[in-house]
C-alpha atoms as a PDB file:
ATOM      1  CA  UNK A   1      -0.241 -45.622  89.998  1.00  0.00           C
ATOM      2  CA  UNK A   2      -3.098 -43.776  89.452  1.00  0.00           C
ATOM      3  CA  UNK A   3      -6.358 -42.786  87.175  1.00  0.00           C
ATOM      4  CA  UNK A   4      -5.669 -39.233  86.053  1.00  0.00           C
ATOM      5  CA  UNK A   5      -8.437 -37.071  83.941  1.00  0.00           C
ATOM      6  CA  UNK A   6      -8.117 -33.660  82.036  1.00  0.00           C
ATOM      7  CA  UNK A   7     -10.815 -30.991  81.430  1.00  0.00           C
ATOM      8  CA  UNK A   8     -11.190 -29.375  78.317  1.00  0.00           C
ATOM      9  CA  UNK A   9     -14.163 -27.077  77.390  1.00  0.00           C
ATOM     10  CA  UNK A  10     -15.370 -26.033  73.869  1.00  0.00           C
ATOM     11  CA  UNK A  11     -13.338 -23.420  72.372  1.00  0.00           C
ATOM     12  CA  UNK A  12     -16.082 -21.175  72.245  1.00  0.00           C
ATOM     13  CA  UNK A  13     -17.410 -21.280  75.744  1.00  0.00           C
ATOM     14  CA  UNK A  14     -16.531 -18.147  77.867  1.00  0.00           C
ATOM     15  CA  UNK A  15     -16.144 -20.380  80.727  1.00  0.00           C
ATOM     16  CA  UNK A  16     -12.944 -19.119  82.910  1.00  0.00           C
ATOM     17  CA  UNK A  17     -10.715 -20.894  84.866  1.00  0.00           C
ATOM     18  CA  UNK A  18     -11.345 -18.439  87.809  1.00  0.00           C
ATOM     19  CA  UNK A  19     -15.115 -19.713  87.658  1.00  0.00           C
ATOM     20  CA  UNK A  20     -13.593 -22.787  87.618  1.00  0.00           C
ATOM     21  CA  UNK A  21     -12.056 -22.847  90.646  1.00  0.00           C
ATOM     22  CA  UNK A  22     -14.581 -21.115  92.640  1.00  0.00           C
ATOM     23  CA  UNK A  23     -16.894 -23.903  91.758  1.00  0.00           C
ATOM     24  CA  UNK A  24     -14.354 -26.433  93.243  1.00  0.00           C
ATOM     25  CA  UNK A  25     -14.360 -24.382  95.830  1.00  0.00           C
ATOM     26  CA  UNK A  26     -18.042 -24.157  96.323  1.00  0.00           C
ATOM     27  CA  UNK A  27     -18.960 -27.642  96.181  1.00  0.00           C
ATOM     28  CA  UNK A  28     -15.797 -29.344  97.574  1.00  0.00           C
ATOM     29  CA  UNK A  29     -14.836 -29.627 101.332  1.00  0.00           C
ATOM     30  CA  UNK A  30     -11.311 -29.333 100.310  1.00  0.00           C
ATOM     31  CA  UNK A  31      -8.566 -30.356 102.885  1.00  0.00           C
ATOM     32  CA  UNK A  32      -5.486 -28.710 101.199  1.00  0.00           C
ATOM     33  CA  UNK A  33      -4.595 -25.616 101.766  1.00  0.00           C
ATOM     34  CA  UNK A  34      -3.234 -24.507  98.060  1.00  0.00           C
ATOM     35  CA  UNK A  35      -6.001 -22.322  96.065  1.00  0.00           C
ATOM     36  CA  UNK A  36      -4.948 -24.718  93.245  1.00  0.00           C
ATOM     37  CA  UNK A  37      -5.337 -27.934  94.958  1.00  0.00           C
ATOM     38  CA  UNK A  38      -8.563 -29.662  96.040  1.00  0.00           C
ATOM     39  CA  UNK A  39      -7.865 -32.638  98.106  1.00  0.00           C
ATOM     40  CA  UNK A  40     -11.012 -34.216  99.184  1.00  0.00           C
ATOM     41  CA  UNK A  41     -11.453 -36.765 102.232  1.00  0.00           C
ATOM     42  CA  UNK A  42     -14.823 -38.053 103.664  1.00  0.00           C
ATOM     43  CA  UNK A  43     -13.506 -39.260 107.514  1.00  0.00           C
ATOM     44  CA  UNK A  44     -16.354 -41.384 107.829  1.00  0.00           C
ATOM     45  CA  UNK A  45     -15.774 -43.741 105.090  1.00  0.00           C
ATOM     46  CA  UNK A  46     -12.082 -42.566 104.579  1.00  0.00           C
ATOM     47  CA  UNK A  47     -12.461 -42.154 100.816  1.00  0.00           C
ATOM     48  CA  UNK A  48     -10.469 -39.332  98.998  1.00  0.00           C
ATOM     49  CA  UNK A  49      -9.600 -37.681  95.946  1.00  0.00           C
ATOM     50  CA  UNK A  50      -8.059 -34.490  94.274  1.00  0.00           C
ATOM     51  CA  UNK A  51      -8.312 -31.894  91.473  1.00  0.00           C
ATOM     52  CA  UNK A  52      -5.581 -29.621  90.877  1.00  0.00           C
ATOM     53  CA  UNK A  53      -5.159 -25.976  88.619  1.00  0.00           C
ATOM     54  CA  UNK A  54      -1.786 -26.513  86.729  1.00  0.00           C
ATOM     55  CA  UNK A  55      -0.061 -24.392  84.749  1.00  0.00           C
ATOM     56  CA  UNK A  56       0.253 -23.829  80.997  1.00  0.00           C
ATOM     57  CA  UNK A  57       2.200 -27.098  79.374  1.00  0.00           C
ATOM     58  CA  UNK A  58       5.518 -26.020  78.074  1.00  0.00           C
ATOM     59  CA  UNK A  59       7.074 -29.702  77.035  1.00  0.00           C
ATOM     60  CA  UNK A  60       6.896 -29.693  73.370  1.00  0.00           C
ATOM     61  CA  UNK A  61       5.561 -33.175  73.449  1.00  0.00           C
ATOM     62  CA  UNK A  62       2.978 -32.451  76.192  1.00  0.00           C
ATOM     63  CA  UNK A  63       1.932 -29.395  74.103  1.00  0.00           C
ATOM     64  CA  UNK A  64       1.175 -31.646  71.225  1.00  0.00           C
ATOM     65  CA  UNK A  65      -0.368 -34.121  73.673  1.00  0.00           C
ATOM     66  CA  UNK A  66      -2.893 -31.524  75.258  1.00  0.00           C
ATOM     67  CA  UNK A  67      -3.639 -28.728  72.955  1.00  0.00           C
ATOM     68  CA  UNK A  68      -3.502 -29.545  70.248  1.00  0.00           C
ATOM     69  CA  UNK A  69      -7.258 -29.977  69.746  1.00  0.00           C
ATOM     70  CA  UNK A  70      -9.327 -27.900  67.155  1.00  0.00           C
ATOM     71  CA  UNK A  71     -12.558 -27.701  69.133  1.00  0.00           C
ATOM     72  CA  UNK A  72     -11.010 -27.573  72.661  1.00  0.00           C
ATOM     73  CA  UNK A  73      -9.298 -25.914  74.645  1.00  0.00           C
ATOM     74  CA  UNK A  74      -7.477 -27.033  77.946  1.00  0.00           C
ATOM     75  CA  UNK A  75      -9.147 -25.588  81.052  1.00  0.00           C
ATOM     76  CA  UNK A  76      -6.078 -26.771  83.080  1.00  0.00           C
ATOM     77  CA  UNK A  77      -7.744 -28.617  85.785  1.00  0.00           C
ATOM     78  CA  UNK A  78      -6.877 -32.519  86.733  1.00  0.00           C
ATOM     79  CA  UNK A  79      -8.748 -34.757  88.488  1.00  0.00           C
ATOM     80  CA  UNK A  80      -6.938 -37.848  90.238  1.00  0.00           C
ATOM     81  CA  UNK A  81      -7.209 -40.687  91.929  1.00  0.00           C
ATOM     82  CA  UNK A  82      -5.258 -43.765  92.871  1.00  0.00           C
ATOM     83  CA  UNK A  83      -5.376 -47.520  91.801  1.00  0.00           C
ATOM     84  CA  UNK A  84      -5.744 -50.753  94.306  1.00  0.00           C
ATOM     85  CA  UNK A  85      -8.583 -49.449  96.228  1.00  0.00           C
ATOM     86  CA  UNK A  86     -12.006 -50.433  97.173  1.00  0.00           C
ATOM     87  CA  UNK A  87     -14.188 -49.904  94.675  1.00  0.00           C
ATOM     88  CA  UNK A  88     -16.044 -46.984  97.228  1.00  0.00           C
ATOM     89  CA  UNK A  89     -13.340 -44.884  96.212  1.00  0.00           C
ATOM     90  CA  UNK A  90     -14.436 -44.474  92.766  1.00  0.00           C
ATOM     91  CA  UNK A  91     -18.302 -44.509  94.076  1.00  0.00           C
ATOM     92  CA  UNK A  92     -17.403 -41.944  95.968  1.00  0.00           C
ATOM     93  CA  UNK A  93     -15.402 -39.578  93.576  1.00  0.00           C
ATOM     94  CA  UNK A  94     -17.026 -40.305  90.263  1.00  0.00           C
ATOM     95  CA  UNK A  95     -20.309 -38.515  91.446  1.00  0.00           C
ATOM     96  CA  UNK A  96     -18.641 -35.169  91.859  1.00  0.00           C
ATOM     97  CA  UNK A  97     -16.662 -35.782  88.480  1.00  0.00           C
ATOM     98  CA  UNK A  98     -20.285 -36.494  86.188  1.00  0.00           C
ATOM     99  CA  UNK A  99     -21.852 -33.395  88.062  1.00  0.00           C
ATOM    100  CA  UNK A 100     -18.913 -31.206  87.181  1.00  0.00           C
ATOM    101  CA  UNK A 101     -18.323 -32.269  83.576  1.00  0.00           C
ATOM    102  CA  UNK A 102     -22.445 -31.421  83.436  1.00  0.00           C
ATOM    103  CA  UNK A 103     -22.935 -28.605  85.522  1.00  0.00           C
ATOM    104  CA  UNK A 104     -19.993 -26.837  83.688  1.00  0.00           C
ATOM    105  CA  UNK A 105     -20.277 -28.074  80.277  1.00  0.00           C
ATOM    106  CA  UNK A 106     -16.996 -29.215  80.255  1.00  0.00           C
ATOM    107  CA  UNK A 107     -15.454 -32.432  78.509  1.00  0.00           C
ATOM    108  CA  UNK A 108     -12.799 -34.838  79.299  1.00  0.00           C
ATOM    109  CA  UNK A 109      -9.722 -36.131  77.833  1.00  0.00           C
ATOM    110  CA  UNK A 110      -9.080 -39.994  79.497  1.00  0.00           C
ATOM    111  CA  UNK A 111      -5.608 -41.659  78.788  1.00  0.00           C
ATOM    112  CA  UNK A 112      -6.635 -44.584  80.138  1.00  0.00           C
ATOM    113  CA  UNK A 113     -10.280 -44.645  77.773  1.00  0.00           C
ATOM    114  CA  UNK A 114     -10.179 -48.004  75.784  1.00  0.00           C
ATOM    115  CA  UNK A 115     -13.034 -45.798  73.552  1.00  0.00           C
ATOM    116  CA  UNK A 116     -10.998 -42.747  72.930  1.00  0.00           C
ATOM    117  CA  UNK A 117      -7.840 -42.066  74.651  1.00  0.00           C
ATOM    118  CA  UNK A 118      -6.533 -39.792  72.221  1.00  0.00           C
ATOM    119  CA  UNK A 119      -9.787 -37.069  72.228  1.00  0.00           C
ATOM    120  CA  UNK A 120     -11.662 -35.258  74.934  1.00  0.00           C
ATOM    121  CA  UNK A 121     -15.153 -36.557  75.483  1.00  0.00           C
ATOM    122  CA  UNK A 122     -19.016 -35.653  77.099  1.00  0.00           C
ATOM    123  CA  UNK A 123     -18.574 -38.972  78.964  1.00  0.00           C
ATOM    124  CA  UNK A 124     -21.704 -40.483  79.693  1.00  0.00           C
ATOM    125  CA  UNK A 125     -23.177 -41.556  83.193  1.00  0.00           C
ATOM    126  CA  UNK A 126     -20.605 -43.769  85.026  1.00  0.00           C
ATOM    127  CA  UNK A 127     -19.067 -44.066  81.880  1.00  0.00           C
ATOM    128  CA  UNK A 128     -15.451 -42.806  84.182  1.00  0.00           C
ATOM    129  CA  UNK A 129     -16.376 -44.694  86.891  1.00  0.00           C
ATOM    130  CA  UNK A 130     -16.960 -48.016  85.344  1.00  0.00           C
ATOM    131  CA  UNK A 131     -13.309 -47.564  83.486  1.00  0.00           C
ATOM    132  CA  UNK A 132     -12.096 -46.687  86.302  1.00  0.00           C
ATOM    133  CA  UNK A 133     -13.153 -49.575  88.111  1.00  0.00           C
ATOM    134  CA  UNK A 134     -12.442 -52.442  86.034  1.00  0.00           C
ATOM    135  CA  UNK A 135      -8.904 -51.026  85.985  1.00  0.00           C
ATOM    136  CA  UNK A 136      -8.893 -50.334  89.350  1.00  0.00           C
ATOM    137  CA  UNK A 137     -10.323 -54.541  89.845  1.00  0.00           C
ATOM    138  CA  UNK A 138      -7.354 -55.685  87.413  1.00  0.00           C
ATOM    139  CA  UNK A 139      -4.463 -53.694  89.059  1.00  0.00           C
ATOM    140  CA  UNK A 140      -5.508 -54.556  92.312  1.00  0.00           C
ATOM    141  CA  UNK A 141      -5.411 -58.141  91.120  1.00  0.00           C
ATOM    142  CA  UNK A 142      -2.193 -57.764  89.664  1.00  0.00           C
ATOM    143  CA  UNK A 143      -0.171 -56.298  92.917  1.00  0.00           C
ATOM    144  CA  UNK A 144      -1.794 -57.939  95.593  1.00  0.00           C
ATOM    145  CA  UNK A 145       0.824 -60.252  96.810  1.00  0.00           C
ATOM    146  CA  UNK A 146       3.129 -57.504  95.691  1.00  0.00           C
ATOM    147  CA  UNK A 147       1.488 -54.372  98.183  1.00  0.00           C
ATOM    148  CA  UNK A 148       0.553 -57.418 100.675  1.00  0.00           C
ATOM    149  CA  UNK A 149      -3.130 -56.795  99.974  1.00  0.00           C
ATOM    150  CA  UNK A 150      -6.316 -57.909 102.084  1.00  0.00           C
ATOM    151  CA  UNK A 151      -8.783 -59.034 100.603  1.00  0.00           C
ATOM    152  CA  UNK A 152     -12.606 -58.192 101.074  1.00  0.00           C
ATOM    153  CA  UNK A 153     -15.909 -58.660  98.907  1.00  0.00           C
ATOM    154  CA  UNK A 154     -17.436 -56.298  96.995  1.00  0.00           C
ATOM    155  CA  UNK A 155     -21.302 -57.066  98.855  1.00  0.00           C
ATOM    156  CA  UNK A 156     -19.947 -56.134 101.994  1.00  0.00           C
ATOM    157  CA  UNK A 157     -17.231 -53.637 101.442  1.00  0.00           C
ATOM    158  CA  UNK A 158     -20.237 -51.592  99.447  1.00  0.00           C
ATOM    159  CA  UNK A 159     -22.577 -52.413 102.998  1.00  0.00           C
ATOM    160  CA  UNK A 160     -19.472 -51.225 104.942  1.00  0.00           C
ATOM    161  CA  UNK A 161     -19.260 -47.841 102.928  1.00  0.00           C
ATOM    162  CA  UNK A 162     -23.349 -47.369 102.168  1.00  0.00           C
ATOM    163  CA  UNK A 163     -23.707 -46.716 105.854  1.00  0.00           C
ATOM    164  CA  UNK A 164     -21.056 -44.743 106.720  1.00  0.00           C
ATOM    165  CA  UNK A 165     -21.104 -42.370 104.043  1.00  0.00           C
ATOM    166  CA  UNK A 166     -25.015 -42.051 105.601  1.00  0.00           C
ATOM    167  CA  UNK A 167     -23.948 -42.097 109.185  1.00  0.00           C
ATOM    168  CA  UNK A 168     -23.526 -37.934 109.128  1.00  0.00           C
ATOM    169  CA  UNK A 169     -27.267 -37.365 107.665  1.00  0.00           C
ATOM    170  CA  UNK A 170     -28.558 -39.972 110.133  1.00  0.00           C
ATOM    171  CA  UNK A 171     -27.174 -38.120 113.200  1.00  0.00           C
ATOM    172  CA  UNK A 172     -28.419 -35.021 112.225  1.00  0.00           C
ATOM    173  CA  UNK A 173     -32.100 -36.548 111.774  1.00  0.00           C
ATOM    174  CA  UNK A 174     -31.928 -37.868 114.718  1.00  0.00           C
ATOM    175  CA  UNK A 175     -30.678 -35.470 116.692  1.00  0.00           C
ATOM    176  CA  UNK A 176     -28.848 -35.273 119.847  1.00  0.00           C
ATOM    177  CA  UNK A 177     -30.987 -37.874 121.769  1.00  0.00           C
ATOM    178  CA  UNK A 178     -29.513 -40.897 119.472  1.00  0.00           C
ATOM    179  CA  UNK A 179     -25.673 -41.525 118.740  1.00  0.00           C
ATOM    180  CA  UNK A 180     -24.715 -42.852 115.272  1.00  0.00           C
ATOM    181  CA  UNK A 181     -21.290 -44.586 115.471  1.00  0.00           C
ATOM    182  CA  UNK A 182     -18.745 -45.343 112.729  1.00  0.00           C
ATOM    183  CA  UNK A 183     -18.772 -49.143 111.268  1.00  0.00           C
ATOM    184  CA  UNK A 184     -15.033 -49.871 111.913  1.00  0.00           C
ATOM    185  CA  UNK A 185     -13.066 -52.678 110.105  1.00  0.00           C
ATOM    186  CA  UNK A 186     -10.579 -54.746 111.673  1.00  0.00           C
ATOM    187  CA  UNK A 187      -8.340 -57.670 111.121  1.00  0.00           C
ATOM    188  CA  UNK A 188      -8.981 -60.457 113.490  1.00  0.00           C
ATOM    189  CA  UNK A 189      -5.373 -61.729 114.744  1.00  0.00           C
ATOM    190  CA  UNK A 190      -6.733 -65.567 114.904  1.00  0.00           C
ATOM    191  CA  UNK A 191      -7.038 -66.109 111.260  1.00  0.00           C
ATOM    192  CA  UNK A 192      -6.800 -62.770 109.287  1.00  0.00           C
ATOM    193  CA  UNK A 193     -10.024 -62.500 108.978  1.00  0.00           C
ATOM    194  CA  UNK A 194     -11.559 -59.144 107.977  1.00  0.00           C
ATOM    195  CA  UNK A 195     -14.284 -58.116 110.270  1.00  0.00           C
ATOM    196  CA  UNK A 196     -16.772 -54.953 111.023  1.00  0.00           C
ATOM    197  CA  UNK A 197     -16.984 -53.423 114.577  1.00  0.00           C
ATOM    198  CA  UNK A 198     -18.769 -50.391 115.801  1.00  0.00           C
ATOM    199  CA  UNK A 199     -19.493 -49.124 119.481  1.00  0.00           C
ATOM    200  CA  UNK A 200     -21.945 -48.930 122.323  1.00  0.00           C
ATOM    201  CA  UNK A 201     -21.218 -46.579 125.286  1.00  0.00           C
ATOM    202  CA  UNK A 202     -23.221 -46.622 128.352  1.00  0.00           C
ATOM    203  CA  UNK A 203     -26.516 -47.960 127.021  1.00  0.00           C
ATOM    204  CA  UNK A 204     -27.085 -44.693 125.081  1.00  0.00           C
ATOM    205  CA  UNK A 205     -29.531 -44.739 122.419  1.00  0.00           C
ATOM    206  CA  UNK A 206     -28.027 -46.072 119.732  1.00  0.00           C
ATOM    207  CA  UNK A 207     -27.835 -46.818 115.586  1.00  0.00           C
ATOM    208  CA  UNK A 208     -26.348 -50.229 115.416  1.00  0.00           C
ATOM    209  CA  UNK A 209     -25.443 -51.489 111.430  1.00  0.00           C
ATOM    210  CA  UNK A 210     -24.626 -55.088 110.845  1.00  0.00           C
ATOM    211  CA  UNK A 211     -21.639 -55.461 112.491  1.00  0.00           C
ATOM    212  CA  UNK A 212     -19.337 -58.877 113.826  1.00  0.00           C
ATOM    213  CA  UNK A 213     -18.602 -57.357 116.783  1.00  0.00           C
ATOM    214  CA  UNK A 214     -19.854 -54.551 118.933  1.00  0.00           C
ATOM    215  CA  UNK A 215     -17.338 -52.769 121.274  1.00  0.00           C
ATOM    216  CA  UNK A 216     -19.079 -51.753 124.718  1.00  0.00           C
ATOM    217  CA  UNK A 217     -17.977 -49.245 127.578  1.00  0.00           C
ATOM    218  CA  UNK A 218     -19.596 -50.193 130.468  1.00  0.00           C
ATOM    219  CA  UNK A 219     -19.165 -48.204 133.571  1.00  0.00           C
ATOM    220  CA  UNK A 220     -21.154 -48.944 136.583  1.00  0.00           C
ATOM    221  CA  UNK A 221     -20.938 -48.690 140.725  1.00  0.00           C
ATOM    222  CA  UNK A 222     -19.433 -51.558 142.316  1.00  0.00           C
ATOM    223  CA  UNK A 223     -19.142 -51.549 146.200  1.00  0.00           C
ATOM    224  CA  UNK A 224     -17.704 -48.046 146.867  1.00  0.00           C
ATOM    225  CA  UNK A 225     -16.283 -47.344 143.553  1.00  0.00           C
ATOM    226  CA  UNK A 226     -17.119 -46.660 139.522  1.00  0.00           C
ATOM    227  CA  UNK A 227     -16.174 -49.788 137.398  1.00  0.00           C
ATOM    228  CA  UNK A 228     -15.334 -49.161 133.655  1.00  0.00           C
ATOM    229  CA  UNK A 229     -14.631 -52.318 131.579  1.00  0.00           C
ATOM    230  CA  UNK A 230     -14.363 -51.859 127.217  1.00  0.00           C
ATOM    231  CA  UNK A 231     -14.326 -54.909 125.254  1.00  0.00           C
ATOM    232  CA  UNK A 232     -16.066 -56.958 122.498  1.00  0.00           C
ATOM    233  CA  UNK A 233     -18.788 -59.492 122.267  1.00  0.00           C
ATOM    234  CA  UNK A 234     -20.052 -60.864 119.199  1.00  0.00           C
ATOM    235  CA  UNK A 235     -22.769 -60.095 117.088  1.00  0.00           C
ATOM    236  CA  UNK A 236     -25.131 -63.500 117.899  1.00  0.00           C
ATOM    237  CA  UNK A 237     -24.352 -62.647 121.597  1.00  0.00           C
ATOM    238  CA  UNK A 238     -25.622 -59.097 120.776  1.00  0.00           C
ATOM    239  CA  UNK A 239     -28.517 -60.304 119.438  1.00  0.00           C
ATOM    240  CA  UNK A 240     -29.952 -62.745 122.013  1.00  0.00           C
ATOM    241  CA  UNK A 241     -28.790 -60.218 124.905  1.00  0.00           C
ATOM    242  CA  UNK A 242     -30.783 -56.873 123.159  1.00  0.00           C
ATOM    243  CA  UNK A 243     -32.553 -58.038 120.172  1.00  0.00           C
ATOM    244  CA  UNK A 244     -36.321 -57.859 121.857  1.00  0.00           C
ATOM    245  CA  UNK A 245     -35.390 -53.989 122.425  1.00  0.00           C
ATOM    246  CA  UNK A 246     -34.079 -53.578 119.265  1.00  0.00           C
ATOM    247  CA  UNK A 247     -36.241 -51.450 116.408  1.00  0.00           C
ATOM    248  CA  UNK A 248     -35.765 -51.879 112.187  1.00  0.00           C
ATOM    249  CA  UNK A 249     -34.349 -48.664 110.707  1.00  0.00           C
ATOM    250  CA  UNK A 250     -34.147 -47.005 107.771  1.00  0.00           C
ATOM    251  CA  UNK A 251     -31.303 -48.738 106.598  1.00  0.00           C
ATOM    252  CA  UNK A 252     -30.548 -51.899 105.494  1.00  0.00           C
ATOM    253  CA  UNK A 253     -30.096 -54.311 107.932  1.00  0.00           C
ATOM    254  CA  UNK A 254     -29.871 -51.413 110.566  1.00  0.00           C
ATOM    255  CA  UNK A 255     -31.295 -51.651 114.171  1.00  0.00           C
ATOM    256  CA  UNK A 256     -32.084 -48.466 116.874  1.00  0.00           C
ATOM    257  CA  UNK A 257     -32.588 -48.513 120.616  1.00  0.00           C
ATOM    258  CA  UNK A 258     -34.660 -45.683 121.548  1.00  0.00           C
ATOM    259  CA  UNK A 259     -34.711 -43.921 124.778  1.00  0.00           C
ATOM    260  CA  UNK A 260     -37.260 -45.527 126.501  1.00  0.00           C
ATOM    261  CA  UNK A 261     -35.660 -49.022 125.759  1.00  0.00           C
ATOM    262  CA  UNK A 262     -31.925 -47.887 126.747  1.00  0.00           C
ATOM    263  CA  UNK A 263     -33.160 -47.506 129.758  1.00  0.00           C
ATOM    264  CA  UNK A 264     -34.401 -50.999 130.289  1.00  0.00           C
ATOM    265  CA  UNK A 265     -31.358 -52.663 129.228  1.00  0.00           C
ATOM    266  CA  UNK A 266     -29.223 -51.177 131.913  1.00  0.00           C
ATOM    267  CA  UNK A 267     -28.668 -53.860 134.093  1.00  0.00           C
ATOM    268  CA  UNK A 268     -28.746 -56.495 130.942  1.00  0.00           C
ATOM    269  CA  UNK A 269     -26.014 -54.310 129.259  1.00  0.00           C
ATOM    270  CA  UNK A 270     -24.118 -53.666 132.903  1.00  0.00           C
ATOM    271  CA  UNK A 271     -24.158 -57.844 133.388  1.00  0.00           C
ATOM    272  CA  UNK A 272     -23.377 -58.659 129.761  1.00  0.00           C
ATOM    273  CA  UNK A 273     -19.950 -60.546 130.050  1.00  0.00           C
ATOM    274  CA  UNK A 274     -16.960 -59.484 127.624  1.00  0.00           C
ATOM    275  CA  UNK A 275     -15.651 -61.833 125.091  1.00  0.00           C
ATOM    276  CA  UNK A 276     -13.016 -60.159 123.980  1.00  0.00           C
ATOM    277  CA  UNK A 277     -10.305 -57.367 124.547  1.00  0.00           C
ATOM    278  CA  UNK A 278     -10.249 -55.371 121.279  1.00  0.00           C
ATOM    279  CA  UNK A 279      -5.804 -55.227 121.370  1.00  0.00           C
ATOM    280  CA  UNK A 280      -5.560 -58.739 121.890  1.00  0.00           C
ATOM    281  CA  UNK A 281      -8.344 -59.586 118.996  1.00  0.00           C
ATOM    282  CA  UNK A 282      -8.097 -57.689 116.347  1.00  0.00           C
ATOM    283  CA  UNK A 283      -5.868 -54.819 114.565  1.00  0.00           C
ATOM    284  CA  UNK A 284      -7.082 -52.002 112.384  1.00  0.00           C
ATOM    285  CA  UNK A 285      -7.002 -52.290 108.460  1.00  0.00           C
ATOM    286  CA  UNK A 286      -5.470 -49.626 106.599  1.00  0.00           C
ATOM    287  CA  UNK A 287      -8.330 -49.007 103.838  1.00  0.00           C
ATOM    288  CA  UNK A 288      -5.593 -48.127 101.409  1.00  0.00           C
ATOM    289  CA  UNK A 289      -4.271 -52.337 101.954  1.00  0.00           C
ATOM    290  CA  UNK A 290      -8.273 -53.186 101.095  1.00  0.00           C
ATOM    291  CA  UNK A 291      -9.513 -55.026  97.607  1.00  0.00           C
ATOM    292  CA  UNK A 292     -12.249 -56.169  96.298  1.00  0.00           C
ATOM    293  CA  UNK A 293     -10.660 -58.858  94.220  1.00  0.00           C
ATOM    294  CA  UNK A 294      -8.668 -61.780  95.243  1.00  0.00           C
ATOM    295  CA  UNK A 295      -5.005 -62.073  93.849  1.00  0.00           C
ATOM    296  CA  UNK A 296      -3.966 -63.261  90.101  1.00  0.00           C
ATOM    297  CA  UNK A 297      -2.193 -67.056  90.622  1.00  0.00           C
END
């Protein structure tokens, strides 16, 4: 179940399907290893999606479907990407797929259009995204007791993706001084809950976005011997422990520890007490099991 697009240019553009490519190429970090597939995947905020080169249509009914247009012809290319997903996944993709259709002059035939399913397009800004979406919203609604969905708003699953589609730019304006760690999400066992965690190793100096939980490794002398202890405490126990050393940052809701303050909290961060071992509280989510909408009675 997917969203699937088709690129068409005017017939008398002189725009190949080499140059094409190459621009795919260019301006995608592309994960497959085909020179006619672009599969796309940002680790930090595990978002993906694909184009693909296919060949000529030789279905008489697909002929008649695709090019059969006066003013266009069929570059070839597809773009795709799948249904019952947070909405970041169509954030995410629908950025490239305006700059492309503009960049390249090239338009786009939508089967799923409610406008004009039947003709390729100049779709406007978010025009693709915002079908996309409330498709995406109603299918997701649809199948979630089907696919055994979870269930997550759209305020926080856009906070969730907003920083770690950042977190690469902020570590390299920072520098190597600072560590900038992936917002995680769990499922806590207890109650099902969906939750945010990210990490704290040693003190460091540290990014830390507005997570439930922060996981910290400790490791410290004890008698004759190095101690290392990883677990959880909550956010409100993070806060009155660290807050005071604690600076705003350029994010929402975003905190930093610099140097000189990481190395005050030592002992404090040493003697904080864990609440909770991460196996026995909480299990990872599977972003592809995550929805913004809550299921059709």
């Amino acid at each position: 179940m997917s969203y699937d697009l088709y690129f068409y240019k005017r017939r008398t553009s002189d725009l190949t399907e080499i140059q094409i490519a190459e621009y795919l190429s260019n301006n995608l970090d592309s994960k497959s290893e085909s020179d006619k597939q672009w599969h796309v995947e940002n680790e930090d905020t595990e978002t993906y999606f694909s184009f693909e080169q296919n060949e000529p249509e030789d279905d008489e009914d697909s002929i008649e479907f695709f090019e059969n247009f006066t003013d266009f012809e069929n570059t070839h290319f597809t773009f795709n990407l799948n249904y019952v997903r947070p909405d970041f996944f169509g954030q995410f993709a629908f950025n490239f797929v305006d700059k492309i259709t503009k960049d390249l002059d090239l338009f786009v035939l939508n089967p799923q259009s409610t406008i004009d399913p039947d003709n390729p397009i100049k779709p406007k800004d978010n025009e693709l995204y915002e079908n996309w979406s409330e498709t995406n919203s109603r299918n997701s609604a649809n199948f979630f007791k089907e696919f055994e969905l979870e269930f997550y708003p759209l305020e926080k699953s856009n906070e969730f993706y907003n920083y770690n589609q950042n977190k690469l730019a902020l570590q390299e304006k920072l520098g190597n001084n600072y560590y900038v760690p992936k917002l995680y999400l769990f499922k806590r066992k207890s109650d099902g809950q969906i939750i945010t965690l990210c990490t704290w190793t040693q003190h460091i100096p540290n990014v830390f976005p507005p997570a439930d939980y922060f996981l910290l490794t400790k490791k410290y002398k004890k008698l004759f011997r190095t101690v290392e202890e990883v677990g959880l405490i909550s956010a409100n126990t993070f806060k009155e422990r660290f807050g005071n050393f604690l600076d705003n940052f350029e994010i929402k809701n975003c905190k930093i520890i610099h140097p000189d303050k990481a190395d005050k909290v030592k002992d404090i961060f040493n003697s904080t007490k864990i609440e909770f071992k991460l196996a026995d509280f909480a299990e990872r989510v599977q972003i592809e099991k995550l929805v913004n909408v809550k299921p059709n009675e």
